[in-house]
Protein backbone atom coordinates (compact mmCIF):
# COMPACT_ATOMS: atom_id res chain seq x y z
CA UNK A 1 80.85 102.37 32.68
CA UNK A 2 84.47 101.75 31.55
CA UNK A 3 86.35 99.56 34.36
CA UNK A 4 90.10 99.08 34.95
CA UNK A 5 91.07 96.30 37.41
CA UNK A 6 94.50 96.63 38.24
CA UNK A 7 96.25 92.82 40.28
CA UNK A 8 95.22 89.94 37.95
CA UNK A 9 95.76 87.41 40.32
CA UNK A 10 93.86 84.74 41.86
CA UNK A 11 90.71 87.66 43.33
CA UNK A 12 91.11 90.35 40.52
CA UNK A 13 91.50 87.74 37.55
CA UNK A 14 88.36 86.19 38.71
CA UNK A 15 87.00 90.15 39.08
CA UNK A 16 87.94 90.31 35.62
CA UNK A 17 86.34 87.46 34.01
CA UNK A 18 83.18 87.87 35.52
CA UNK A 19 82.33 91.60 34.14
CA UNK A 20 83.63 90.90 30.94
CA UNK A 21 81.15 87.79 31.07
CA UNK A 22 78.66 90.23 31.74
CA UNK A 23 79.39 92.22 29.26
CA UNK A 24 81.30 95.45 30.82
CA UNK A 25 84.26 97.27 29.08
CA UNK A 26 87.11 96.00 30.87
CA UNK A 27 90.30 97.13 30.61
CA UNK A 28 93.42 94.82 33.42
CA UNK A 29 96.82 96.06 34.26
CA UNK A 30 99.42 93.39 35.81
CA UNK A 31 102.70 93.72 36.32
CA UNK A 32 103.31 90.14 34.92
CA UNK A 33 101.13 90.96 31.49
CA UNK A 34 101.07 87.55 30.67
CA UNK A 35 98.44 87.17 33.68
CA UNK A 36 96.24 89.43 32.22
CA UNK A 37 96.47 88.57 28.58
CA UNK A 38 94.99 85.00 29.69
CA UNK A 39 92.05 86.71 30.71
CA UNK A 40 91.63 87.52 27.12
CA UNK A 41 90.27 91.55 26.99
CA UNK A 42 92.29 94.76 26.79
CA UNK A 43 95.70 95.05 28.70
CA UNK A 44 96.96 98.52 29.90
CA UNK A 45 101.04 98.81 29.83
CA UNK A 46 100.76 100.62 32.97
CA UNK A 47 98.74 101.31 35.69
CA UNK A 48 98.30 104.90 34.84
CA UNK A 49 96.96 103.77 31.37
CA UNK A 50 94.61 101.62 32.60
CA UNK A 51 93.66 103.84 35.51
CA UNK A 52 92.94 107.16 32.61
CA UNK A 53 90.30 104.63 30.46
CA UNK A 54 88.37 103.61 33.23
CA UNK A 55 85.09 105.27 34.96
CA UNK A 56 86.07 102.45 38.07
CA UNK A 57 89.22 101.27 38.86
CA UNK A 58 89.09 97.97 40.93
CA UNK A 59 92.45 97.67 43.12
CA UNK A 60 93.17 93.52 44.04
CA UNK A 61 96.86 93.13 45.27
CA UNK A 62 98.64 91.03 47.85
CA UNK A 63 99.67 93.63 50.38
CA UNK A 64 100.17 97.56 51.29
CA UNK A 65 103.44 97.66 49.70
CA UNK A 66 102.44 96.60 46.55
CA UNK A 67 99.50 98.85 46.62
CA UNK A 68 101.35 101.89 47.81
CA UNK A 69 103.65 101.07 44.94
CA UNK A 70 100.73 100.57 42.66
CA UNK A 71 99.44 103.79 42.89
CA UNK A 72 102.68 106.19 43.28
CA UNK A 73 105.09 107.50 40.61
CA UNK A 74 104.34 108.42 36.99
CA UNK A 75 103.03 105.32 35.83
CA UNK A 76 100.81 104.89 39.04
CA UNK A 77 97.08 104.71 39.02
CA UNK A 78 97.11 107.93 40.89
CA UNK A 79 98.66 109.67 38.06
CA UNK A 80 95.90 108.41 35.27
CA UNK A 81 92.52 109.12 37.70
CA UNK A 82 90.82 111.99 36.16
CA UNK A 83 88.13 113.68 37.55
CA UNK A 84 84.52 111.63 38.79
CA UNK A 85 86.38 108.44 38.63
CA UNK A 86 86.39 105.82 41.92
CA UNK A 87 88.95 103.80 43.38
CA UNK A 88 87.51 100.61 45.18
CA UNK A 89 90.71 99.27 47.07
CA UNK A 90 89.53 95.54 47.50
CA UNK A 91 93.40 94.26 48.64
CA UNK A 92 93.18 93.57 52.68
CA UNK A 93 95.54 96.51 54.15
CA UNK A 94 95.74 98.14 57.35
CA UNK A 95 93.38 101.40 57.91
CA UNK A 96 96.21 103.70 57.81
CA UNK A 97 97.06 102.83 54.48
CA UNK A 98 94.14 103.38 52.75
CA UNK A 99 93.83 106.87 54.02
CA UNK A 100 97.77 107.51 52.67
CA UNK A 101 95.99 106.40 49.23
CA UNK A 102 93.31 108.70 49.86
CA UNK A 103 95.71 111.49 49.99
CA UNK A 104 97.47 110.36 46.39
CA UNK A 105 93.49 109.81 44.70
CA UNK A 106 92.13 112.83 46.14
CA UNK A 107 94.85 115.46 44.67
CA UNK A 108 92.79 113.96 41.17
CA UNK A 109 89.62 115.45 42.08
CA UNK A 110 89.04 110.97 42.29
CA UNK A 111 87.11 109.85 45.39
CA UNK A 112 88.49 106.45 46.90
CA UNK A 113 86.37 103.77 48.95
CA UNK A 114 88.01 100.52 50.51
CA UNK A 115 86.17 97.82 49.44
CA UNK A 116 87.77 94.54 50.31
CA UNK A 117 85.92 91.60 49.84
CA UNK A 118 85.11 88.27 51.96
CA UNK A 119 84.51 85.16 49.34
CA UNK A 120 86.57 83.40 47.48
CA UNK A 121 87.58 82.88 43.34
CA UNK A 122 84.23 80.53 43.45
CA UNK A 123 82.12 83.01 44.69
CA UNK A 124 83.04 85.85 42.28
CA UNK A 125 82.27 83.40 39.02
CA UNK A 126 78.76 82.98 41.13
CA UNK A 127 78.63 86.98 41.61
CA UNK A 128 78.05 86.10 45.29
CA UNK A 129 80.98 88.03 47.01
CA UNK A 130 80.69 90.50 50.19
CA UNK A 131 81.58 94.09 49.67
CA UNK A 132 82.86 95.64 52.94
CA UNK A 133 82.95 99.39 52.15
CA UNK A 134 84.40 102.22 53.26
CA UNK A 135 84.16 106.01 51.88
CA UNK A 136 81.41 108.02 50.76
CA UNK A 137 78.25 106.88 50.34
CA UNK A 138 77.70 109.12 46.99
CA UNK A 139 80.89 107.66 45.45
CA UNK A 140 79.61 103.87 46.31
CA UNK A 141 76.35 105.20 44.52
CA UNK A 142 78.36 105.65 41.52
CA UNK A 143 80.17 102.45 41.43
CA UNK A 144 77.12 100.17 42.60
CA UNK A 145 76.16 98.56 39.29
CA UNK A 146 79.99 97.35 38.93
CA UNK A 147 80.09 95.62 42.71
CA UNK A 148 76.27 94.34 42.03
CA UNK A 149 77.66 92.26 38.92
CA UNK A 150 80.67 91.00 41.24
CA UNK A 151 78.59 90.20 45.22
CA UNK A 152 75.46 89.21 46.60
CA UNK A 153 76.17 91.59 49.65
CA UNK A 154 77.22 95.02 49.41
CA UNK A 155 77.55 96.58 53.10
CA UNK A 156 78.54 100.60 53.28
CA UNK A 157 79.94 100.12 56.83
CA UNK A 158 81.40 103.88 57.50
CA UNK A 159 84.11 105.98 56.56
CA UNK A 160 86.95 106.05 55.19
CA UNK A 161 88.95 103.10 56.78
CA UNK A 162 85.95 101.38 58.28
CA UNK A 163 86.02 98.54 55.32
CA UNK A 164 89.73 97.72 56.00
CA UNK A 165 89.00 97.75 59.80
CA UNK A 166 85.67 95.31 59.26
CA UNK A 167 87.70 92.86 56.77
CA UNK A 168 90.57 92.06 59.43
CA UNK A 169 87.92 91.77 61.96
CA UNK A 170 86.27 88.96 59.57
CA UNK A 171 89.61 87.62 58.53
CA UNK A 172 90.22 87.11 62.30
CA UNK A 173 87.63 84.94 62.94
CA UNK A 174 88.24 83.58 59.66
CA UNK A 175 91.73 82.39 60.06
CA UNK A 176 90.23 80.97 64.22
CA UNK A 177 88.05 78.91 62.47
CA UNK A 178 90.66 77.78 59.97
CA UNK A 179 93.17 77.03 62.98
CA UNK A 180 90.30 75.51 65.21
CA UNK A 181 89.14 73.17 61.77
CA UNK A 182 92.65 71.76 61.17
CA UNK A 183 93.33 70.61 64.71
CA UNK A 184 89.68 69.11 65.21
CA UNK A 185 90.25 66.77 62.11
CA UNK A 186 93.90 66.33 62.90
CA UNK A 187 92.84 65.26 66.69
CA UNK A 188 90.02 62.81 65.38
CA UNK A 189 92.46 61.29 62.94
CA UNK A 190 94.90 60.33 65.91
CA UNK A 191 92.37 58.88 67.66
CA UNK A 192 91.16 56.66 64.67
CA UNK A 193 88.53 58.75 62.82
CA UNK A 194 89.17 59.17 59.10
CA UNK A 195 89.45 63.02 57.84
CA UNK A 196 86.60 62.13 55.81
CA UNK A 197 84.25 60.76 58.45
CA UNK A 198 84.91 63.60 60.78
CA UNK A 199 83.87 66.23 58.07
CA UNK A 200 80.94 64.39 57.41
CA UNK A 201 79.85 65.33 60.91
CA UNK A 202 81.15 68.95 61.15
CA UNK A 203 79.02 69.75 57.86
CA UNK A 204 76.29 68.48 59.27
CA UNK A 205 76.68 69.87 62.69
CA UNK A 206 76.12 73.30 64.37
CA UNK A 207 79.91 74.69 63.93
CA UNK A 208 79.17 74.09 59.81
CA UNK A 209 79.36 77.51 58.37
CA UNK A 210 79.86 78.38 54.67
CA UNK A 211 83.49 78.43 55.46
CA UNK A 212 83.83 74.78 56.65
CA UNK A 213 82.01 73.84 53.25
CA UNK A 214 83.69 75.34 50.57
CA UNK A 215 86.84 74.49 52.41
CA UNK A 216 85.98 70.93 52.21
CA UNK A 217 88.09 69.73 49.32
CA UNK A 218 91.00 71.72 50.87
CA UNK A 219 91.40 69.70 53.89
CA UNK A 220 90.03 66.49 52.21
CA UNK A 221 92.15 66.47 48.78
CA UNK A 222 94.97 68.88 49.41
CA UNK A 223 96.84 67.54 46.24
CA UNK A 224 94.20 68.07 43.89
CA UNK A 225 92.90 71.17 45.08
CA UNK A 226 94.08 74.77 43.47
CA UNK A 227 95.44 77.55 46.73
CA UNK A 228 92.41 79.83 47.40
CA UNK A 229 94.38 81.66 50.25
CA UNK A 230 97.92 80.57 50.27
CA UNK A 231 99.77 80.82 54.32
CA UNK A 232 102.06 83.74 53.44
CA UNK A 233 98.98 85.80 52.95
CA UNK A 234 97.29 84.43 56.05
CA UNK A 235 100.50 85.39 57.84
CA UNK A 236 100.35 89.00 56.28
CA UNK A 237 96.85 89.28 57.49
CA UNK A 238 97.56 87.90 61.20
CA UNK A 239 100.58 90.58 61.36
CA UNK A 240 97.48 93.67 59.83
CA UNK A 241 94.97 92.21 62.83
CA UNK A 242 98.00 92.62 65.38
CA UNK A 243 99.09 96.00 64.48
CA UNK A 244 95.48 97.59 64.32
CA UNK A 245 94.97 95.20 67.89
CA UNK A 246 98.08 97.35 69.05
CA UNK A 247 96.88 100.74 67.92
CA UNK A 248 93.52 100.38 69.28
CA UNK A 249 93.96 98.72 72.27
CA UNK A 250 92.02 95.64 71.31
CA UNK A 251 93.31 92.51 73.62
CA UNK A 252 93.71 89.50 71.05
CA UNK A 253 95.36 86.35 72.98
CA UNK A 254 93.61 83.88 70.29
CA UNK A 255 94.42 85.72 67.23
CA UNK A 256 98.31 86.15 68.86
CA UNK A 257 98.04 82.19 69.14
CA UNK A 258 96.87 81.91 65.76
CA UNK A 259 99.79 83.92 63.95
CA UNK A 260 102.29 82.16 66.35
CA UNK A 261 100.57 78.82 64.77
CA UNK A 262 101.19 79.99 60.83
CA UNK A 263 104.56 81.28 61.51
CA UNK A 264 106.13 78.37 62.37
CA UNK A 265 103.99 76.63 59.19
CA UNK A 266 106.44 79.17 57.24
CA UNK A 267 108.99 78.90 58.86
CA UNK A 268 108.80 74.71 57.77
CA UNK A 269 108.65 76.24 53.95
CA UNK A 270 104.95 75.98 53.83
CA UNK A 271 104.09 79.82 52.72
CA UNK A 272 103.02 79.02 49.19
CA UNK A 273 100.48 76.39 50.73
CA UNK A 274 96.99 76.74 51.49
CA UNK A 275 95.34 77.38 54.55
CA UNK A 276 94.55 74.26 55.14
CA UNK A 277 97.69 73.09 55.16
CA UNK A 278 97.60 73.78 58.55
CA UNK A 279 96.11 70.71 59.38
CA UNK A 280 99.32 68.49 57.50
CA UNK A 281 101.82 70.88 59.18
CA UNK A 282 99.85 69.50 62.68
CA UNK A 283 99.66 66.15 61.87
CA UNK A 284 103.43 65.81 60.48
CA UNK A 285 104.90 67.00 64.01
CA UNK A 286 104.90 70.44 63.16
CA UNK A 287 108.11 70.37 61.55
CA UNK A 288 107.96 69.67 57.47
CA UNK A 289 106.64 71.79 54.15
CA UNK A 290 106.86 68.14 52.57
């Protein structure tokens, strides 16, 4: 099975590297090609090219409107599908989009699943990410040996939509215990307790979760540790829980406070930061990027 991965960024670089370490037929579209000549395979000019060489297209980009661009126009992927190929939309989006994309893949006689993902750029080079997919089941079939070299978990959670809806509903507790983390350390360290120290315990303690340990260095060694999930993505994602919150009715005070939080982290010029930078934009007064 050929596979196209089009987004070569932090998620669908890693994507990348790890089938062609296993040996698939990998062909990456980015619309910086530098990023995807460093992976060091084949590099589509467009997204149409690399979408009409591949069996599997894999879909990782920062938000709807760079998807919906992504796969509209000439050079789209929707205008390269052919046939018996599969779309797995991994980016985070709101429900509603993915069925606009299903529209655009479906006039191809292509069948689309979401499929975004919960792990981070480690856990792809382990092959231990979470699947979260949408779509029919025959179509996941189909694509199965491709997300069994990339995750640990696959989980076929409904219909069309039903991924996108599960992966904010992850995200949300996601970015709680994110919030929740940075002002725990930030409150021991005013009261005396190195970051370090208190870490030690929370690891150890019943809130640890795989979360709180891969997130370790984050909080501990800002400086020397590369953004997993920068803030203006966190932000994007609060703003995709609140809308589908809105739509369906779903009362979400702690998620409200959350995005409230991360706002005003961006609005101090802290967007290209990690996540847990939220902890140095509590401790400095809630006022600087510096």
């Amino acid at each position: 099975m050929k596979v196209a991965i089009v987004g070569a960024g932090r998620m669908g670089g890693a994507m990348a590297a790890r089938l062609q370490q296993a040996g698939t037929d990998v062909v990456v579209y980015n619309r910086t090609r530098e990023k995807a000549e460093a992976l060091g395979g084949a590099v589509a000019d467009t997204a149409r090219e690399a979408a009409a060489s591949a069996d599997a297209v894999l879909v990782s980009l920062a938000d709807d409107a760079a998807v919906l661009h992504a796969y509209s126009g000439p050079d789209g992927i929707a205008a390269g599908l052919h046939g018996g190929s599969v779309v797995v939309e991994t980016s985070t989006l709101d429900p509603e989009t993915v069925h606009r994309l299903a529209e655009l893949v479906g006039e191809r006689g292509a069948a689309l699943l979401d499929g975004p993902v919960s792990g981070s750029v480690s856990l792809v080079e382990q092959g231990k990410l979470t699947f979260l997919v949408g779509g029919p089941e025959d179509a996941l079939t189909q694509v199965r040996p491709v997300l069994d070299l990339l995750a640990a978990q696959v989980f076929h959670v409904g219909p069309l939509g039903s991924g996108a809806a599960v992966k904010l509903a992850v995200n949300t507790v996601l970015l709680a215990i994110n919030q929740a983390l940075a002002e725990a350390l930030v409150l021991a360290e005013r009261a005396g307790v190195p970051r370090e120290t208190t870490y030690e315990v929370l690891v150890h303690s019943a809130i640890a979760s795989p979360f709180v340990v891969y997130k370790r260095a984050a909080f501990e060694r800002p400086d020397e540790t590369p953004v997993a999930f920068s803030l203006d993505l966190v932000a994007k994602d609060l703003g995709l829980i609140g809308q589908l919150a809105e739509r369906v009715g779903a009362v979400m005070p702690q998620a409200a406070a959350n995005r409230a939080a991360v706002l005003a982290a961006l609005d101090a010029g802290m967007g290209s930061r990690d996540m847990a930078a939220m902890a140095h934009w509590l401790s400095n007064g809630m006022s600087s990027g510096s």
